[in-house]
PDB file of N, CA and C in Angstrom:
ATOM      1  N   UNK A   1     -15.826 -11.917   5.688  1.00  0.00           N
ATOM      2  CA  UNK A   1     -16.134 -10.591   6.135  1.00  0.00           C
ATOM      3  C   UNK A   1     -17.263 -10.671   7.156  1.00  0.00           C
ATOM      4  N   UNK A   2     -17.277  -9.761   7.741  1.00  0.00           N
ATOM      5  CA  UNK A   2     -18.455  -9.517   9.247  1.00  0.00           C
ATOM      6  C   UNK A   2     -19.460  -8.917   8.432  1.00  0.00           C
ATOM      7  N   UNK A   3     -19.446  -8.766   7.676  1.00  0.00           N
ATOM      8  CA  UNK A   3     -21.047  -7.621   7.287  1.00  0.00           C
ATOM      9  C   UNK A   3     -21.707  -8.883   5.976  1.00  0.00           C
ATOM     10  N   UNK A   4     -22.842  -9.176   5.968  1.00  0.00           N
ATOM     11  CA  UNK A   4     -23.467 -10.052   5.040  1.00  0.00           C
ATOM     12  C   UNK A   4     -24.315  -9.058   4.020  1.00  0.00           C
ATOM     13  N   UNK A   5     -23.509  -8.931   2.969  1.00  0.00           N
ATOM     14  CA  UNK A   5     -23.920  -7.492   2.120  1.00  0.00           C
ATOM     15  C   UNK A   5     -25.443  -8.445   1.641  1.00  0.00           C
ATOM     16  N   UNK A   6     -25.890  -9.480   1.174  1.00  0.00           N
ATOM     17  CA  UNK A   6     -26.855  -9.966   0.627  1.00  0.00           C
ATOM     18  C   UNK A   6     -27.552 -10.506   1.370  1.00  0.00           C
ATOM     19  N   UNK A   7     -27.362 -10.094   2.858  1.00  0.00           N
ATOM     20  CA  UNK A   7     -28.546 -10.608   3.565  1.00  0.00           C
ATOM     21  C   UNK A   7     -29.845  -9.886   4.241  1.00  0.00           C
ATOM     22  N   UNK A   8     -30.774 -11.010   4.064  1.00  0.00           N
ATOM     23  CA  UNK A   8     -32.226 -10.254   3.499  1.00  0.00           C
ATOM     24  C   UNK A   8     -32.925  -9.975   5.129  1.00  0.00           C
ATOM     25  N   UNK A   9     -32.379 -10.591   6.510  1.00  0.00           N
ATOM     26  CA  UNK A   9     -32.893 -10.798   7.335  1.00  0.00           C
ATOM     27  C   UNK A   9     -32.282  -9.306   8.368  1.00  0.00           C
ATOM     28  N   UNK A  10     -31.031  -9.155   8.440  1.00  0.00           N
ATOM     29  CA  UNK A  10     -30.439  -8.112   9.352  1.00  0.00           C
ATOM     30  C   UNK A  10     -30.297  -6.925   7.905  1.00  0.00           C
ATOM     31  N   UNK A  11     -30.543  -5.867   8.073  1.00  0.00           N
ATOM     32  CA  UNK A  11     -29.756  -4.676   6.877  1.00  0.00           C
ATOM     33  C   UNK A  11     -28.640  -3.988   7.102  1.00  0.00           C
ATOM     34  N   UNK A  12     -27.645  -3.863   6.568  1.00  0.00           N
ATOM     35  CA  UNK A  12     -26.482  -3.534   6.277  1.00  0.00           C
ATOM     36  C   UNK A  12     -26.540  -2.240   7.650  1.00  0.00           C
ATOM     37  N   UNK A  13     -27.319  -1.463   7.596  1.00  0.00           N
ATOM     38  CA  UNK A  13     -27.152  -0.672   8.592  1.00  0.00           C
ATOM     39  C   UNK A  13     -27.231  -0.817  10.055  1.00  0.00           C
ATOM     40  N   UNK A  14     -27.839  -2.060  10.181  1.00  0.00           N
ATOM     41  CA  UNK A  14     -28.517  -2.697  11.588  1.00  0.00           C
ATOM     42  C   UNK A  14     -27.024  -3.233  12.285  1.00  0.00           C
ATOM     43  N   UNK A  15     -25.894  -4.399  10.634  1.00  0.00           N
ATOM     44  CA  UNK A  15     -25.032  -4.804  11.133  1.00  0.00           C
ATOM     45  C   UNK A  15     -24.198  -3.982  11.320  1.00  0.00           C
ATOM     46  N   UNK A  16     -23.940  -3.063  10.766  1.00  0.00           N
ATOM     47  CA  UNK A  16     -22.632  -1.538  11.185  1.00  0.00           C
ATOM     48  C   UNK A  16     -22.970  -1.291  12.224  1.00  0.00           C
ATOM     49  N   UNK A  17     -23.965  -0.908  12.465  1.00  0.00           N
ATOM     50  CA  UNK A  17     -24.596  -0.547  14.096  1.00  0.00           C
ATOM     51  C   UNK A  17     -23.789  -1.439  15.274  1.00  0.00           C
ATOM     52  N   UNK A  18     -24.697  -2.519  14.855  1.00  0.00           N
ATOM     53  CA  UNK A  18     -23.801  -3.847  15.940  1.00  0.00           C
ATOM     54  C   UNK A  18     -22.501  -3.964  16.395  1.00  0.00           C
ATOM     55  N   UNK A  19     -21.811  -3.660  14.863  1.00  0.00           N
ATOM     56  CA  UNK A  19     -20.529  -4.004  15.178  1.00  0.00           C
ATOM     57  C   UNK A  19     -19.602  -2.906  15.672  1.00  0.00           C
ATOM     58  N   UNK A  20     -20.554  -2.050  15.622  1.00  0.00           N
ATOM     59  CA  UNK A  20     -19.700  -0.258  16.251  1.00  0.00           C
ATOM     60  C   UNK A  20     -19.072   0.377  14.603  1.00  0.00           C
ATOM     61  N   UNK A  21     -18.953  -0.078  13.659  1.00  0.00           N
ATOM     62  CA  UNK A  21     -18.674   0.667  12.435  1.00  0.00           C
ATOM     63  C   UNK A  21     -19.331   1.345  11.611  1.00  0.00           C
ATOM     64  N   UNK A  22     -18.778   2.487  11.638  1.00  0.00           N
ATOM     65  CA  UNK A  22     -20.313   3.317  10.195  1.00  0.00           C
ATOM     66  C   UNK A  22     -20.289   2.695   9.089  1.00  0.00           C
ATOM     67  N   UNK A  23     -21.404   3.072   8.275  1.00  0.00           N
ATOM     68  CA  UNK A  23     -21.810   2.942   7.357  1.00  0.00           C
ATOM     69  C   UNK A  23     -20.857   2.946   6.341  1.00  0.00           C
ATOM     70  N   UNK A  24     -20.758   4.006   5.995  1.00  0.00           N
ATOM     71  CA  UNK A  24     -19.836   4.664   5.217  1.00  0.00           C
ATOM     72  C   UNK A  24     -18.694   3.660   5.091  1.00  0.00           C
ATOM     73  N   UNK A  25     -18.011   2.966   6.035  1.00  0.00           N
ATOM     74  CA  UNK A  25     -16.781   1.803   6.178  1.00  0.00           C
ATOM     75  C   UNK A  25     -17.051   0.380   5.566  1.00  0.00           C
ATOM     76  N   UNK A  26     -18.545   0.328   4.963  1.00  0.00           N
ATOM     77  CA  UNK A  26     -19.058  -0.988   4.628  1.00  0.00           C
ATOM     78  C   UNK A  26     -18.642  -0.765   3.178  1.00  0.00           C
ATOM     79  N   UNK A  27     -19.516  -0.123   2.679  1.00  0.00           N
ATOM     80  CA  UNK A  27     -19.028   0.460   1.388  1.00  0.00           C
ATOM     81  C   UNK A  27     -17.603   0.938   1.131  1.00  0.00           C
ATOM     82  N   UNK A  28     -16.489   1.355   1.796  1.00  0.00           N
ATOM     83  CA  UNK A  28     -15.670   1.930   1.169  1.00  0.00           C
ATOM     84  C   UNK A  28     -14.652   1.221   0.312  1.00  0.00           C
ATOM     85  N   UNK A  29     -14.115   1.297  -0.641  1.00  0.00           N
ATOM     86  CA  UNK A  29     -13.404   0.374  -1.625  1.00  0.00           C
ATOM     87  C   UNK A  29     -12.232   1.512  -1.852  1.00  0.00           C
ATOM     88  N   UNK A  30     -10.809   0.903  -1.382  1.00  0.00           N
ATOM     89  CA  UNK A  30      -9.903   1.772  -1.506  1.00  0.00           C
ATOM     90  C   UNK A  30      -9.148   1.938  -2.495  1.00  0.00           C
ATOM     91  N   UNK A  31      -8.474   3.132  -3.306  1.00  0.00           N
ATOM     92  CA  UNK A  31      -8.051   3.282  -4.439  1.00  0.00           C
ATOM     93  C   UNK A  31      -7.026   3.448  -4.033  1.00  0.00           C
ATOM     94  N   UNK A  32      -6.517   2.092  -5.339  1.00  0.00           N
ATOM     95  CA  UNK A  32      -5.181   1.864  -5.394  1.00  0.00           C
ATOM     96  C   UNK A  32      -4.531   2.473  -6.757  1.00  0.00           C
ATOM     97  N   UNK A  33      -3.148   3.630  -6.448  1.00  0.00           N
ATOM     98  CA  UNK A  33      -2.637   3.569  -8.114  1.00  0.00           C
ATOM     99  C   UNK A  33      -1.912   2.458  -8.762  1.00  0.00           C
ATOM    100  N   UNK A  34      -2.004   2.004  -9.737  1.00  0.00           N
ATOM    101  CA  UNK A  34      -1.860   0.810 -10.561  1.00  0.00           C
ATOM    102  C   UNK A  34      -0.128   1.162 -10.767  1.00  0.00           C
ATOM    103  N   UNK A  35       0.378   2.612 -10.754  1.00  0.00           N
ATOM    104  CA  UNK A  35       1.239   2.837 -11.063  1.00  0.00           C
ATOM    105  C   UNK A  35       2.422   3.117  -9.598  1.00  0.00           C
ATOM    106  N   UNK A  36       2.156   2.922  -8.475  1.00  0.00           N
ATOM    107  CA  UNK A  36       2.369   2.625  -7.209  1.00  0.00           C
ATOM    108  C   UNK A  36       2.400   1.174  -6.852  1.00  0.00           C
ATOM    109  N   UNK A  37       2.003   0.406  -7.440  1.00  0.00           N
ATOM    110  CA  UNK A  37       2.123  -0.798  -7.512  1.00  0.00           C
ATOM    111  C   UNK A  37       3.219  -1.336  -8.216  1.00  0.00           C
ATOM    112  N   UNK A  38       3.197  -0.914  -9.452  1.00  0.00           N
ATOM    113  CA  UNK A  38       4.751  -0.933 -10.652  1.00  0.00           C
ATOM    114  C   UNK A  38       5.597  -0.290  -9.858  1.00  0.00           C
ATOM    115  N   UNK A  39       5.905   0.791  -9.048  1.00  0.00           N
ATOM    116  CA  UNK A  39       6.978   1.252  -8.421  1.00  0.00           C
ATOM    117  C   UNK A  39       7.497  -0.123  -7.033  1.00  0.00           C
ATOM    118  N   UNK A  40       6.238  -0.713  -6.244  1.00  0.00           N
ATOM    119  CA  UNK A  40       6.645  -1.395  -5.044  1.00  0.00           C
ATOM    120  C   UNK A  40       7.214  -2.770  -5.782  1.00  0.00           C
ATOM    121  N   UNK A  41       6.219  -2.533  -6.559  1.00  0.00           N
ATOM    122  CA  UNK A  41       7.455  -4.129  -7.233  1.00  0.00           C
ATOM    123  C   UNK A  41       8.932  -3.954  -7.633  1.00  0.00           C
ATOM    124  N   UNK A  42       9.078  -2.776  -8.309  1.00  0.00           N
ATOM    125  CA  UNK A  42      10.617  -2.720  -8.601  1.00  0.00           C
ATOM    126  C   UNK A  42      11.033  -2.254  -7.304  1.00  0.00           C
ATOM    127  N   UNK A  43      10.626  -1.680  -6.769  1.00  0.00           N
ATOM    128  CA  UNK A  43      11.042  -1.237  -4.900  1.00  0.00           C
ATOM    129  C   UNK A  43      11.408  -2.573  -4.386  1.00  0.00           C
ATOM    130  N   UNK A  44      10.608  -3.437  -4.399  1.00  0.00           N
ATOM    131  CA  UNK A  44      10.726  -5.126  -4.020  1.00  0.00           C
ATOM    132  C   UNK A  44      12.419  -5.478  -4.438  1.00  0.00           C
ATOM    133  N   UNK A  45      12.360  -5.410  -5.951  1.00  0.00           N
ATOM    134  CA  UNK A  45      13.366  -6.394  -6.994  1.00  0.00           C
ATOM    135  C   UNK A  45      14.859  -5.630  -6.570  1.00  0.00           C
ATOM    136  N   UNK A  46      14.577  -4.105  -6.158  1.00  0.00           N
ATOM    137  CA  UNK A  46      16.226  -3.485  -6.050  1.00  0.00           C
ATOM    138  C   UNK A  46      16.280  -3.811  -4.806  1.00  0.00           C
ATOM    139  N   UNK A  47      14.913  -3.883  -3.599  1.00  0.00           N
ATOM    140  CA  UNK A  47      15.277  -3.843  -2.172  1.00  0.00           C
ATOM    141  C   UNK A  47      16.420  -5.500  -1.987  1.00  0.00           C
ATOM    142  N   UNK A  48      15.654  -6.526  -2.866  1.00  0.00           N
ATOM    143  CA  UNK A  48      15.732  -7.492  -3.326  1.00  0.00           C
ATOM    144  C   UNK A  48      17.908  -7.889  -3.159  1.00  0.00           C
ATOM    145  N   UNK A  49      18.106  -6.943  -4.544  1.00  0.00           N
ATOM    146  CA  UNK A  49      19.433  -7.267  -4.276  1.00  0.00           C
ATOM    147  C   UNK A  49      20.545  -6.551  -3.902  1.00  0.00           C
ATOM    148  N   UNK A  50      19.694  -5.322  -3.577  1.00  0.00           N
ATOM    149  CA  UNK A  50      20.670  -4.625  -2.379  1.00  0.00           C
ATOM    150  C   UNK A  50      19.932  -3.808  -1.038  1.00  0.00           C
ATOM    151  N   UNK A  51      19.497  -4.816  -0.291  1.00  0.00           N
ATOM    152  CA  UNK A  51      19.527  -4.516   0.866  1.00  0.00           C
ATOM    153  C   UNK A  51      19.747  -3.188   1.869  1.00  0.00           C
ATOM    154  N   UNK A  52      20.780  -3.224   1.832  1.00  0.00           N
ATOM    155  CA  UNK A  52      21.577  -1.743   2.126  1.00  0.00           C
ATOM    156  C   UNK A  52      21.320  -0.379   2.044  1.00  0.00           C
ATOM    157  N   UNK A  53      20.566  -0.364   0.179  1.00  0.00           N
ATOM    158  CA  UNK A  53      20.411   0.738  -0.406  1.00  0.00           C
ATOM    159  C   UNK A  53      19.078   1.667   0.541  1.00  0.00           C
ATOM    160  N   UNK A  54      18.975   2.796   0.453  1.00  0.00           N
ATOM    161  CA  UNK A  54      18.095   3.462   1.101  1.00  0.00           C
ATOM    162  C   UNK A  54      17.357   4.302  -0.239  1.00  0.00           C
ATOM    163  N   UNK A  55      16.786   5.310   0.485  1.00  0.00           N
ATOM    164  CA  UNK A  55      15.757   5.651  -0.268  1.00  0.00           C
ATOM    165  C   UNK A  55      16.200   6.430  -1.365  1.00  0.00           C
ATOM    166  N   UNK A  56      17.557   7.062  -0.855  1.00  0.00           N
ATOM    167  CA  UNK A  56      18.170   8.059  -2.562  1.00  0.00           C
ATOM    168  C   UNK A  56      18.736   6.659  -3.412  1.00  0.00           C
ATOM    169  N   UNK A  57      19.108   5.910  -2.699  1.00  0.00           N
ATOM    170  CA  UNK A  57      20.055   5.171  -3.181  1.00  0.00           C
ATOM    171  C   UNK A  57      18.651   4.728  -4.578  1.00  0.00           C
ATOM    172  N   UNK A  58      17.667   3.916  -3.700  1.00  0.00           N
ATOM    173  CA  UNK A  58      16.485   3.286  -4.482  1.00  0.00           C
ATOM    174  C   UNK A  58      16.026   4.175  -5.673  1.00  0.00           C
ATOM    175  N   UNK A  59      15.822   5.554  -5.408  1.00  0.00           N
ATOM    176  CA  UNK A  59      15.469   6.705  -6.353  1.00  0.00           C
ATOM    177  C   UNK A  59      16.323   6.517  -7.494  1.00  0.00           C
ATOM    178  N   UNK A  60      17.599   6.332  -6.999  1.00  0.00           N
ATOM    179  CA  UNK A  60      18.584   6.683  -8.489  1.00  0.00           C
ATOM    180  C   UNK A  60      18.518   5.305  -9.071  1.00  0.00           C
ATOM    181  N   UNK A  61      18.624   4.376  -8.437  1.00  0.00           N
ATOM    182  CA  UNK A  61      18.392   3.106  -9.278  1.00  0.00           C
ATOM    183  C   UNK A  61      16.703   3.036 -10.379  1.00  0.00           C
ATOM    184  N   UNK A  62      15.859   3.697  -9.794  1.00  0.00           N
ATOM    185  CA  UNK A  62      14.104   3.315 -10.786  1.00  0.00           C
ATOM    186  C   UNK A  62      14.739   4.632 -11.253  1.00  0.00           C
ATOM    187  N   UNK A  63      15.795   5.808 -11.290  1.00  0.00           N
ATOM    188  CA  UNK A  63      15.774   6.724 -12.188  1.00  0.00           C
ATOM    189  C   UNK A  63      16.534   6.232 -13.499  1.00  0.00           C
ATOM    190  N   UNK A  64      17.255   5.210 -13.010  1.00  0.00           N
ATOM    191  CA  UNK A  64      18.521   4.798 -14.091  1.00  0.00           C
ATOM    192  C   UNK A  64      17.872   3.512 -15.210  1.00  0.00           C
ATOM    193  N   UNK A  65      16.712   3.188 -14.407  1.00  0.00           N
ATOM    194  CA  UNK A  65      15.738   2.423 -15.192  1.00  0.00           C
ATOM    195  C   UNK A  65      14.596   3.034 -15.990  1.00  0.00           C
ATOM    196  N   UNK A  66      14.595   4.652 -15.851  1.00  0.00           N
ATOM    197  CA  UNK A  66      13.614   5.148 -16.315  1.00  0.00           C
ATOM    198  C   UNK A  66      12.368   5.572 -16.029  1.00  0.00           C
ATOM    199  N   UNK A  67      12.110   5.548 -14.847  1.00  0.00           N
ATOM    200  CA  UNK A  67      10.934   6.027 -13.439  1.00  0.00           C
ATOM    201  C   UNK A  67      11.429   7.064 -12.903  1.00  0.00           C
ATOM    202  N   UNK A  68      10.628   8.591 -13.291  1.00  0.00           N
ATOM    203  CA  UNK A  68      10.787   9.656 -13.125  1.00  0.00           C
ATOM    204  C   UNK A  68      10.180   9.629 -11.552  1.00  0.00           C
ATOM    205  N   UNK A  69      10.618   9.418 -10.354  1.00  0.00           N
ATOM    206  CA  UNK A  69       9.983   9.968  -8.985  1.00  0.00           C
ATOM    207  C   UNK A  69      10.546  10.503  -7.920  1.00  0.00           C
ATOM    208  N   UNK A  70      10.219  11.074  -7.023  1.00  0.00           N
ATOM    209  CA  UNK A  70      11.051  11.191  -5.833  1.00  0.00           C
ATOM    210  C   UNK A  70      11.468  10.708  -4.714  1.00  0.00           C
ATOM    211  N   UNK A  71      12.012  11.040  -3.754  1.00  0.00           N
ATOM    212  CA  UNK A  71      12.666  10.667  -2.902  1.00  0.00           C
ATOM    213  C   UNK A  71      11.490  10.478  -1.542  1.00  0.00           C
ATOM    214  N   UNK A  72      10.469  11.222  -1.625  1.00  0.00           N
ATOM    215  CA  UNK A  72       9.172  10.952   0.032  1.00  0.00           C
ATOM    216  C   UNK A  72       8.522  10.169  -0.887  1.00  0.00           C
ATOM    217  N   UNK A  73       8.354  10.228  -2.288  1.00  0.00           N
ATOM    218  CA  UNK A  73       7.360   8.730  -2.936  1.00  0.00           C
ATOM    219  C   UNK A  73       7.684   7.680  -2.355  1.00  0.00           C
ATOM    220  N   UNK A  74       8.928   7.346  -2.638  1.00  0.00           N
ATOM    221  CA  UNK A  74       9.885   6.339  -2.312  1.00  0.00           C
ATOM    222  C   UNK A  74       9.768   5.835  -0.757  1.00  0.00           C
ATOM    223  N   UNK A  75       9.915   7.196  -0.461  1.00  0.00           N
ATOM    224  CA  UNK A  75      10.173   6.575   1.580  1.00  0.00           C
ATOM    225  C   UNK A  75       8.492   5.917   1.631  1.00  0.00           C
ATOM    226  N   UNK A  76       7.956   6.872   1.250  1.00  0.00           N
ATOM    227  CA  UNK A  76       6.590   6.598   1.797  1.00  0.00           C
ATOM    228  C   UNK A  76       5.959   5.102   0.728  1.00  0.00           C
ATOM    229  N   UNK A  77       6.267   4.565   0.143  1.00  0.00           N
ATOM    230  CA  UNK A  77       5.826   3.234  -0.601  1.00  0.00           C
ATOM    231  C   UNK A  77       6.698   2.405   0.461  1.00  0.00           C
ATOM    232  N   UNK A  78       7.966   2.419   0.885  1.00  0.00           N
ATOM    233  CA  UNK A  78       8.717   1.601   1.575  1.00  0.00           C
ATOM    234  C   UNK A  78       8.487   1.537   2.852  1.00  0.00           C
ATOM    235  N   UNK A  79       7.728   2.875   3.026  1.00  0.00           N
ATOM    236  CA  UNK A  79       7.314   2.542   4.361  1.00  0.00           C
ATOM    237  C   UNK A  79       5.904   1.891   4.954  1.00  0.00           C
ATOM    238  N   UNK A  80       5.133   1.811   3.367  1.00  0.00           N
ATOM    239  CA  UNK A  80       3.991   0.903   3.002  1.00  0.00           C
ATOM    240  C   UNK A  80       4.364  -0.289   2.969  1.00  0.00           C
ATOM    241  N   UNK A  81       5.390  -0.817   2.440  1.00  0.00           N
ATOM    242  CA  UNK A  81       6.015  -2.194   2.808  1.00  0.00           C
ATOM    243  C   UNK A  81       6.306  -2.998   3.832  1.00  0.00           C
ATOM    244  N   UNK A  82       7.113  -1.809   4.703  1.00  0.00           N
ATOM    245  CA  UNK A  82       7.548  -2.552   5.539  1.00  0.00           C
ATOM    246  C   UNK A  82       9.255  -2.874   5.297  1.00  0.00           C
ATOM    247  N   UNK A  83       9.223  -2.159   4.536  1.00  0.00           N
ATOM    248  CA  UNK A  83      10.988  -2.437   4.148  1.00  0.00           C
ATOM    249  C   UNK A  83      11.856  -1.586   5.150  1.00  0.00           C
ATOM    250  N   UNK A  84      12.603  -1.906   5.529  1.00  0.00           N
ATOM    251  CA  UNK A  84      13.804  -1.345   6.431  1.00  0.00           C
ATOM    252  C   UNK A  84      15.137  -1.934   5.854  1.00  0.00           C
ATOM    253  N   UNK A  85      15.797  -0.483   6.004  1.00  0.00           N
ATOM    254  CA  UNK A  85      17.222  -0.914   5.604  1.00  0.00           C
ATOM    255  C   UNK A  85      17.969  -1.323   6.394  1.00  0.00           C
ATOM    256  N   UNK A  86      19.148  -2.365   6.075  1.00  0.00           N
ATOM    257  CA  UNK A  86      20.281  -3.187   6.679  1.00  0.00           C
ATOM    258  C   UNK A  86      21.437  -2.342   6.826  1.00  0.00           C
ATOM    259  N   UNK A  87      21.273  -1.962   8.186  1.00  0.00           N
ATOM    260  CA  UNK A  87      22.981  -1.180   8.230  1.00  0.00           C
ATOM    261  C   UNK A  87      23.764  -1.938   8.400  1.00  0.00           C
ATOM    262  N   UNK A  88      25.090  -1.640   8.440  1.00  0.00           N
ATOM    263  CA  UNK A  88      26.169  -2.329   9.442  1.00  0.00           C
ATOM    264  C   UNK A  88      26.542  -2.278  10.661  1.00  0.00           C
TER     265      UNK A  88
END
């Protein structure tokens, strides 16, 4: 990392300065849901062996497994991925 949180010589604010980033960006620690994570993995395992499938398709499969969610959850985790579907 660019910022030396334990160093005693430059202060955390001197190096944000420097580097053109606020403050506020040194500190920030982003929250992740634990349960958005369990969805991209099975998002992974169905993208996994069917390719093809799109985002209703993906919905009804984590529904048929028992993952109550919707259809913009879905787009929008896959589109956190990076997943794109395979047409023909």
């Amino acid at each position: 990392m660019l910022i030396e949180h334990k160093s005693k010589v430059i202060p955390i604010a001197r190096q944000a300065d420097l580097l053109g980033i606020g403050r506020c960006t040194v500190y920030y620690k982003p929250v992740v849901d634990p349960y958005d994570l369990e969805l991209m993995g099975l998002i992974d395992e169905e993208y996994t062996k069917t390719p093809f499938y799109g985002s209703r398709r993906i919905r009804e499969a984590l529904k048929r497994k028992g993952h109550k969610v919707n259809r913009k959850r879905i787009q929008r985790l896959v589109r956190l991925m990076g997943i794109e579907t395979i047409y023909q």
